[in-house]
N, C-alpha and C. Protein backbone atom coordinates (compact mmCIF):
# COMPACT_ATOMS: atom_id res chain seq x y z
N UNK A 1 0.82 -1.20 0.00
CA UNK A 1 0.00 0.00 0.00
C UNK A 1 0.86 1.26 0.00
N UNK A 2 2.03 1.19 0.77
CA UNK A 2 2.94 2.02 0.54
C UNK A 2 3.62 2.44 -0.59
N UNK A 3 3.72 1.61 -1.07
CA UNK A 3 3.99 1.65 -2.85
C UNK A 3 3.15 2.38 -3.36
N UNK A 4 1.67 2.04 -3.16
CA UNK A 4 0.90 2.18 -4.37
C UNK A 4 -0.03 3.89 -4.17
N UNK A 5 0.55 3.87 -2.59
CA UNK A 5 0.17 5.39 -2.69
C UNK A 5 1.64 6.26 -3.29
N UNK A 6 2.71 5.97 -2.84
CA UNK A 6 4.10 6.79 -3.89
C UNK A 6 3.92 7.13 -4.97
N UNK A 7 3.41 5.73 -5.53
CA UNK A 7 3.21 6.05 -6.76
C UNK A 7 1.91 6.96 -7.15
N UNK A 8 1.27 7.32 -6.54
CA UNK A 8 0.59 7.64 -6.85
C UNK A 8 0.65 9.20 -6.30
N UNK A 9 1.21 9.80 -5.53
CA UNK A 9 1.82 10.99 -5.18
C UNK A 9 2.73 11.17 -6.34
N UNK A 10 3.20 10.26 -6.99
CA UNK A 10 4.33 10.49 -7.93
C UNK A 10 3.93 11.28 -9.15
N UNK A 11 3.00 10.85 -9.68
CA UNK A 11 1.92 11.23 -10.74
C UNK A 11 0.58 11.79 -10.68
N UNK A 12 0.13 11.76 -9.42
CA UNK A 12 -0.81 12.67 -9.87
C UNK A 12 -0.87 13.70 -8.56
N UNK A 13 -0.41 13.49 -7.56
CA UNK A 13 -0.39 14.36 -6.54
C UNK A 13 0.85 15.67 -6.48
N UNK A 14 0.71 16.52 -5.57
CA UNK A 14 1.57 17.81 -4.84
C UNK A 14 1.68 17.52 -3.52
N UNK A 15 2.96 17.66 -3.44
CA UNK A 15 3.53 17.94 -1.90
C UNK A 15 4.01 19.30 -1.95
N UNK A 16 3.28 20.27 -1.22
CA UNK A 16 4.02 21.43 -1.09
C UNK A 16 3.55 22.36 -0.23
N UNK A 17 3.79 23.77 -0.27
CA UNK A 17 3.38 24.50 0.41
C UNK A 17 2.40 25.80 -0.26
N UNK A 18 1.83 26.53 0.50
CA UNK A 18 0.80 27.60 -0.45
C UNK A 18 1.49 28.59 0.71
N UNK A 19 1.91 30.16 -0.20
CA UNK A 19 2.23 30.84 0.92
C UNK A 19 0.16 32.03 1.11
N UNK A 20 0.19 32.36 1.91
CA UNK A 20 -0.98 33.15 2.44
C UNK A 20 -0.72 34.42 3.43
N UNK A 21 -1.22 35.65 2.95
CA UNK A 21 -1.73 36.49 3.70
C UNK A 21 -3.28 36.30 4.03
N UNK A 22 -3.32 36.58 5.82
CA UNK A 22 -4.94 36.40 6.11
C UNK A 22 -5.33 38.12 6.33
N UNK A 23 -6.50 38.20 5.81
CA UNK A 23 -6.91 39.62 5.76
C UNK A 23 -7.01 40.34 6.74
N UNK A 24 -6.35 41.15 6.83
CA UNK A 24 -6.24 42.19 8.29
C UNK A 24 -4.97 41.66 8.76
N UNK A 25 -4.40 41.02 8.27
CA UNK A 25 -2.70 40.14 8.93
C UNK A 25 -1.91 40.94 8.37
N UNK A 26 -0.71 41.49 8.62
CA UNK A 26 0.80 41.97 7.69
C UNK A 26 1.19 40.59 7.78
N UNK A 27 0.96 39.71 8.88
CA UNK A 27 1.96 38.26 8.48
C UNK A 27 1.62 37.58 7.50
N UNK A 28 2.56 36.89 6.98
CA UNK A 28 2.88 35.76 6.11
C UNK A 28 2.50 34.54 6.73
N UNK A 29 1.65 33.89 6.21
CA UNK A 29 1.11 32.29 7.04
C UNK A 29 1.31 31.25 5.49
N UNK A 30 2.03 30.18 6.08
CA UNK A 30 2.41 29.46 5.06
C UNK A 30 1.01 28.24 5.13
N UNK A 31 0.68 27.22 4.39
CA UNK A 31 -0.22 25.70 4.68
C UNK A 31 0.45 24.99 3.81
N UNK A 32 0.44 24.27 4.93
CA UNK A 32 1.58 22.58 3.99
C UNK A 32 0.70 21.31 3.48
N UNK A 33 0.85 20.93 2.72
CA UNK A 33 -0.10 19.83 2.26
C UNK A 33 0.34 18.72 1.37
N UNK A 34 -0.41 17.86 1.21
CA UNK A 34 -0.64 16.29 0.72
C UNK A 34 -2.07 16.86 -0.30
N UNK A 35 -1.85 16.68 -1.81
CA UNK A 35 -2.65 16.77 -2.63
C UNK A 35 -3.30 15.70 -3.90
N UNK A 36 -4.10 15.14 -4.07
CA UNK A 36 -3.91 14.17 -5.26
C UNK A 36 -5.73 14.63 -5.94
N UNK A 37 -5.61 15.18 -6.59
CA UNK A 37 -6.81 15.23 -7.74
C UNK A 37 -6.84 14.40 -8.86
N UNK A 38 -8.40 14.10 -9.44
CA UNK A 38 -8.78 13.42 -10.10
C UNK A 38 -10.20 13.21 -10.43
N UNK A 39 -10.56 12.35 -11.35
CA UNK A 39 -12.16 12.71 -11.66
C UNK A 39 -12.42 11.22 -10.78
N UNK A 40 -11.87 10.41 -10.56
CA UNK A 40 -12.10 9.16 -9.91
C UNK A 40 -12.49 9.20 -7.89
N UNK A 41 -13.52 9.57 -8.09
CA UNK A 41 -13.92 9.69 -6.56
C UNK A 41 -13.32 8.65 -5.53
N UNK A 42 -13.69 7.11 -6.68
CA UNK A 42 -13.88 5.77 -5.41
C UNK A 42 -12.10 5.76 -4.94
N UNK A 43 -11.46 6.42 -6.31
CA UNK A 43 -9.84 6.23 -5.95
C UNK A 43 -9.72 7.04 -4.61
N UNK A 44 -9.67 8.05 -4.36
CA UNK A 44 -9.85 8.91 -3.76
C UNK A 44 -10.10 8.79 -2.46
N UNK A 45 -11.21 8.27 -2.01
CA UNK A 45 -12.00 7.83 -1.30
C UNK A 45 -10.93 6.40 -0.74
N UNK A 46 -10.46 5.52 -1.63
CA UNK A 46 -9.77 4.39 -0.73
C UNK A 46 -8.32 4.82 -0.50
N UNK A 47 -7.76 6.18 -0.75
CA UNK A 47 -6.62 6.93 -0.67
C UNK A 47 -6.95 7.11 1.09
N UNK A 48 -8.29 7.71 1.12
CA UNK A 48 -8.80 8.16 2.70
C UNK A 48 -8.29 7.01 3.61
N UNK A 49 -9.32 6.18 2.82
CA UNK A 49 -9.52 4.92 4.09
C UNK A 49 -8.25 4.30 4.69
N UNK A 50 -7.52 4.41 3.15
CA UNK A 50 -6.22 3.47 3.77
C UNK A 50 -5.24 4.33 4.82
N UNK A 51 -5.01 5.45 4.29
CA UNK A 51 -4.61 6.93 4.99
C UNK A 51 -4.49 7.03 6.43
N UNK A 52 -6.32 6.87 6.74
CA UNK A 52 -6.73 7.39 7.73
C UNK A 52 -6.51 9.30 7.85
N UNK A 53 -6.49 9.42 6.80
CA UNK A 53 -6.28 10.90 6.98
C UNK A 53 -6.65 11.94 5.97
N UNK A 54 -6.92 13.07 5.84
CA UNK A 54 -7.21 14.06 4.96
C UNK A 54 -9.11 13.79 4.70
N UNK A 55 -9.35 14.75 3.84
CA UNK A 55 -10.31 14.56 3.20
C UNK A 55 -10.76 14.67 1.67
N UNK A 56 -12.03 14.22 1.26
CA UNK A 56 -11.94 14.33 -0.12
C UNK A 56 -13.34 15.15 -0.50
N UNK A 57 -12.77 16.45 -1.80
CA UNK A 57 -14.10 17.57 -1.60
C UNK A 57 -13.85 18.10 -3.06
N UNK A 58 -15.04 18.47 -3.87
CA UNK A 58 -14.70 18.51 -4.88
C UNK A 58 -13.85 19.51 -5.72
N UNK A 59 -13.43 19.50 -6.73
CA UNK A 59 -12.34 20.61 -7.13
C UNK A 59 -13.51 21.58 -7.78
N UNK A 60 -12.92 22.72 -8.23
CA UNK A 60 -13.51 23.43 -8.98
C UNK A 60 -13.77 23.25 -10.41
N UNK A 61 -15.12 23.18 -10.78
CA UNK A 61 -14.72 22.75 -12.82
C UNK A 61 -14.47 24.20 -13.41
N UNK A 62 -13.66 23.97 -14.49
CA UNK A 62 -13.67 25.21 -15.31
C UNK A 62 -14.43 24.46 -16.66
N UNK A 63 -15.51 25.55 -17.28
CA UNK A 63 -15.91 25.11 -18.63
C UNK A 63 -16.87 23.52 -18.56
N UNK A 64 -16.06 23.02 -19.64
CA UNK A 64 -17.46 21.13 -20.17
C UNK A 64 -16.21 20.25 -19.07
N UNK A 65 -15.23 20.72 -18.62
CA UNK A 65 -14.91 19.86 -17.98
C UNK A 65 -15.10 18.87 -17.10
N UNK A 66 -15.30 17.30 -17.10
CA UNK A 66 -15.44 16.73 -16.20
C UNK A 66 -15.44 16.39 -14.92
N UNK A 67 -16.69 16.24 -13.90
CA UNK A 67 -16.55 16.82 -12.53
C UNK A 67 -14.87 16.00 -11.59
N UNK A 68 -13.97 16.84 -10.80
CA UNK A 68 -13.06 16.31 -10.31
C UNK A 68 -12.89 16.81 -9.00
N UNK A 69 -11.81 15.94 -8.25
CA UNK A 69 -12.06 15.61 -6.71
C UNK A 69 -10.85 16.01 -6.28
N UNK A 70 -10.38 16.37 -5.03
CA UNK A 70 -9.29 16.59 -4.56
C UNK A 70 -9.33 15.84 -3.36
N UNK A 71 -8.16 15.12 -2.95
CA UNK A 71 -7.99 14.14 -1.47
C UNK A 71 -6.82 15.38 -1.17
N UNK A 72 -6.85 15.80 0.32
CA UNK A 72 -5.88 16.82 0.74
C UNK A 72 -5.71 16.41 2.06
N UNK A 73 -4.44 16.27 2.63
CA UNK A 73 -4.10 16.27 4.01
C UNK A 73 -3.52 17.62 4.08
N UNK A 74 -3.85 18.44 5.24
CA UNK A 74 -3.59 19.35 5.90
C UNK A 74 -2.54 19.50 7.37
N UNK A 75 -2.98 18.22 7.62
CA UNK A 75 -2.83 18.36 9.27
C UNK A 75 -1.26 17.92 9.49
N UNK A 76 -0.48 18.65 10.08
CA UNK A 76 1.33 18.38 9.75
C UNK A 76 0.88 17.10 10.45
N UNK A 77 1.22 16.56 11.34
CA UNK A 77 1.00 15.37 12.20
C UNK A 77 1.45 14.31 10.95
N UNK A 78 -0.04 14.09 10.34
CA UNK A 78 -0.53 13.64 9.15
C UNK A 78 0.26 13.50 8.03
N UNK A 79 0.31 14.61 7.77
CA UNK A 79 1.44 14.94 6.43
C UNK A 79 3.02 13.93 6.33
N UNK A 80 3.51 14.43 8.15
CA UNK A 80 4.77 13.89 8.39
C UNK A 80 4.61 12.37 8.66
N UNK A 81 3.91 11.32 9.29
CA UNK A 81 3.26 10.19 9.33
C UNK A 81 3.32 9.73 7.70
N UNK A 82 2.41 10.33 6.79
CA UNK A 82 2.33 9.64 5.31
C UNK A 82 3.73 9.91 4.55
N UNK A 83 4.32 11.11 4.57
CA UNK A 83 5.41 11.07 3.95
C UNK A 83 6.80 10.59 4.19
N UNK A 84 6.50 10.02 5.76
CA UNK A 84 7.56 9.48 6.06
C UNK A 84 7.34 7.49 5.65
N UNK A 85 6.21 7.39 5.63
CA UNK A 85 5.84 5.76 4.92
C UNK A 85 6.46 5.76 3.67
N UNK A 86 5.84 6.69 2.89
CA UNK A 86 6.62 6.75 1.19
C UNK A 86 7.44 7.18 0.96
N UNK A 87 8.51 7.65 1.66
CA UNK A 87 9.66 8.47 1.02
C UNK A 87 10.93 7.55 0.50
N UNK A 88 10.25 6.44 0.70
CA UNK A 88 11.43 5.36 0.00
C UNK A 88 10.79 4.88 -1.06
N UNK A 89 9.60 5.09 -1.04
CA UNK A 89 9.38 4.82 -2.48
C UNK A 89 9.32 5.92 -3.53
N UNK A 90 8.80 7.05 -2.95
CA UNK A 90 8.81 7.93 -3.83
C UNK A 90 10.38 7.98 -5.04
N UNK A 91 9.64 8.66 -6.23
CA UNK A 91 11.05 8.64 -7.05
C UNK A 91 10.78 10.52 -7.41
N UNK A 92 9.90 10.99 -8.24
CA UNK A 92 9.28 11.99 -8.86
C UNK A 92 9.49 13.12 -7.89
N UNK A 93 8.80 12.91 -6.44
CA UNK A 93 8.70 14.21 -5.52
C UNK A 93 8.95 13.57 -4.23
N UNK A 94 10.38 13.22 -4.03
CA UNK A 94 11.08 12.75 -3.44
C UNK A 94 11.96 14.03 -2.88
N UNK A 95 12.11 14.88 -3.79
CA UNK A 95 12.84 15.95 -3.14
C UNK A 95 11.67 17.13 -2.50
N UNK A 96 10.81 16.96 -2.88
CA UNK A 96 9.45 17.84 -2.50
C UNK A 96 9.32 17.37 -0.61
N UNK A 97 8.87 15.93 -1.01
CA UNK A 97 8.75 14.96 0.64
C UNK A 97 9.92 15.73 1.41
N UNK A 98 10.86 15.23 1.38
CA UNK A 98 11.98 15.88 2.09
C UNK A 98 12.55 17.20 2.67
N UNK A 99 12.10 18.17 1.73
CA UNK A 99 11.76 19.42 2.52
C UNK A 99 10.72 19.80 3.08
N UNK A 100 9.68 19.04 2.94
CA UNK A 100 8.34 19.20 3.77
C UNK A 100 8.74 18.59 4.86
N UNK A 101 9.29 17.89 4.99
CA UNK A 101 9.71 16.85 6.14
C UNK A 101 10.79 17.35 7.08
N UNK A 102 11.35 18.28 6.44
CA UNK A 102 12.42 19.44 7.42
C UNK A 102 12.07 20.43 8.04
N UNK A 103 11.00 21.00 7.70
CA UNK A 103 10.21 21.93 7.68
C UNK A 103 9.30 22.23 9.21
N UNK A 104 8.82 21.08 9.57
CA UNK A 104 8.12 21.39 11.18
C UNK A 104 9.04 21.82 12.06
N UNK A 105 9.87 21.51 11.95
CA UNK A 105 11.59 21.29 13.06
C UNK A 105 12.35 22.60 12.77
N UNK A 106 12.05 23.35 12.02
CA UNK A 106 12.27 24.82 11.36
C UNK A 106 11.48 26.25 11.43
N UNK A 107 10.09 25.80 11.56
CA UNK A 107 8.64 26.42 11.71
C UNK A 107 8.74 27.60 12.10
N UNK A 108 8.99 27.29 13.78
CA UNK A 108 9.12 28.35 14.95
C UNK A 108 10.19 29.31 14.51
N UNK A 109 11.31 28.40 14.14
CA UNK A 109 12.63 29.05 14.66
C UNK A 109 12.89 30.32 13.66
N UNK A 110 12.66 30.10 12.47
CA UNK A 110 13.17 31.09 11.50
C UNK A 110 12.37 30.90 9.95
N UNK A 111 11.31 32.18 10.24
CA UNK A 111 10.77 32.48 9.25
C UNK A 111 11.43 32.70 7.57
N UNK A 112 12.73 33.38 7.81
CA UNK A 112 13.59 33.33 6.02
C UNK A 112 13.57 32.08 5.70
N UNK A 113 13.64 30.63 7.01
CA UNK A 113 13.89 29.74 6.06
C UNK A 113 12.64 28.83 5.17
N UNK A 114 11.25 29.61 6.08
CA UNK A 114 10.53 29.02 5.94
C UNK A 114 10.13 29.49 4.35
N UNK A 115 10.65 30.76 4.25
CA UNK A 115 10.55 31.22 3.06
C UNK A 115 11.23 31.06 1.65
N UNK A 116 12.30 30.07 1.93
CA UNK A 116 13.20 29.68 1.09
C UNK A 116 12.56 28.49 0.93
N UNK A 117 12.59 27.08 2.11
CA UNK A 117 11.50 26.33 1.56
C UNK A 117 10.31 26.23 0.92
N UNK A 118 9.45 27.47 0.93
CA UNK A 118 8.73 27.93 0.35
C UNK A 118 9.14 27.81 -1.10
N UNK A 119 9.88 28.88 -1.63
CA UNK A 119 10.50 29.31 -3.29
C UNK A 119 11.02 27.84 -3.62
N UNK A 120 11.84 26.87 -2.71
CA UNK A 120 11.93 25.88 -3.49
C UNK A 120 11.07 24.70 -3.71
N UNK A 121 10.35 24.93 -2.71
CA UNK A 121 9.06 24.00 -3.21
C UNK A 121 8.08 24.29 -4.37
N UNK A 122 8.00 25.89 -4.27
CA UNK A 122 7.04 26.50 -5.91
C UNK A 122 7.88 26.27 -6.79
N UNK A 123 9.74 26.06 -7.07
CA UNK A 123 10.39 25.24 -8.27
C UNK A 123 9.93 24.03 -8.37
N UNK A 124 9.84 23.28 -7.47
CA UNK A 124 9.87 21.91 -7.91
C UNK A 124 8.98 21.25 -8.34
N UNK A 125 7.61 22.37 -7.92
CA UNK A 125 6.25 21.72 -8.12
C UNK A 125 5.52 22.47 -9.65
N UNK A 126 6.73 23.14 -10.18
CA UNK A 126 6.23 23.72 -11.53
C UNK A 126 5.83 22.95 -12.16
N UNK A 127 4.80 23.34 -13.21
CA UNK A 127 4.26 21.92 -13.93
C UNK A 127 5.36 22.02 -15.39
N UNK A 128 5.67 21.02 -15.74
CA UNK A 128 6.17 20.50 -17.44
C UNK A 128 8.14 20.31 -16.50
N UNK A 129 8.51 20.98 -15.77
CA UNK A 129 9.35 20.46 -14.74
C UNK A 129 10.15 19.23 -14.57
């Protein structure tokens, strides 16, 4: 199962971060996440079960496009738990896992770096990449 979720973070999922201003904030608030979209709900759905974690809610359609789903873990706990199962399998976003995975242990201490992990996680997760 460990495999078959890697692989599957490998190709169709994001490991990364979103940076955020909250309105009325000057701060910078980063959210770290576990992402895998698709039009396949039941996939999705046994991504959960096996997981035990995240949830699954639908994406936005643009246009005749076919309705699609997003499975998202949020919760670091979570995040660090699943990416530490696959990171030996991972091949694709193997370097993505790994700075997410440095990243809690960094949090508090120093915001520049959180911001550098940041910029290199929006490289790695460029699409055609």
């Amino acid at each position: 199962q460990k495999l078959w979720l890697a692989a599957t973070l490998d190709t169709e999922g994001w490991i990364g971060c979103a940076k955020m201003r909250p309105s009325g904030n000057r701060n910078t608030a980063y959210g770290y996440g576990i992402v895998v979209g698709m039009t396949q709900i039941k996939y999705l759905h046994a991504i959960k079960r096996i997981t035990r974690a995240g949830s699954v809610l639908p994406h936005r359609q643009h246009g005749n496009r076919k309705m699609a789903w997003v499975w998202s873990v949020r919760k670091i706990s979570d995040i660090q738990r699943l990416l530490n199962d696959v990171l030996p399998f991972l091949i694709v976003k193997k370097r993505q896992a790994r700075l997410l995975l440095n990243l809690p242990s960094q949090y508090t201490r120093c915001p520049h770096r959180r911001e550098r992990i940041w910029q290199r996680l929006r490289t790695l997760n460029r699409k055609g990449r």
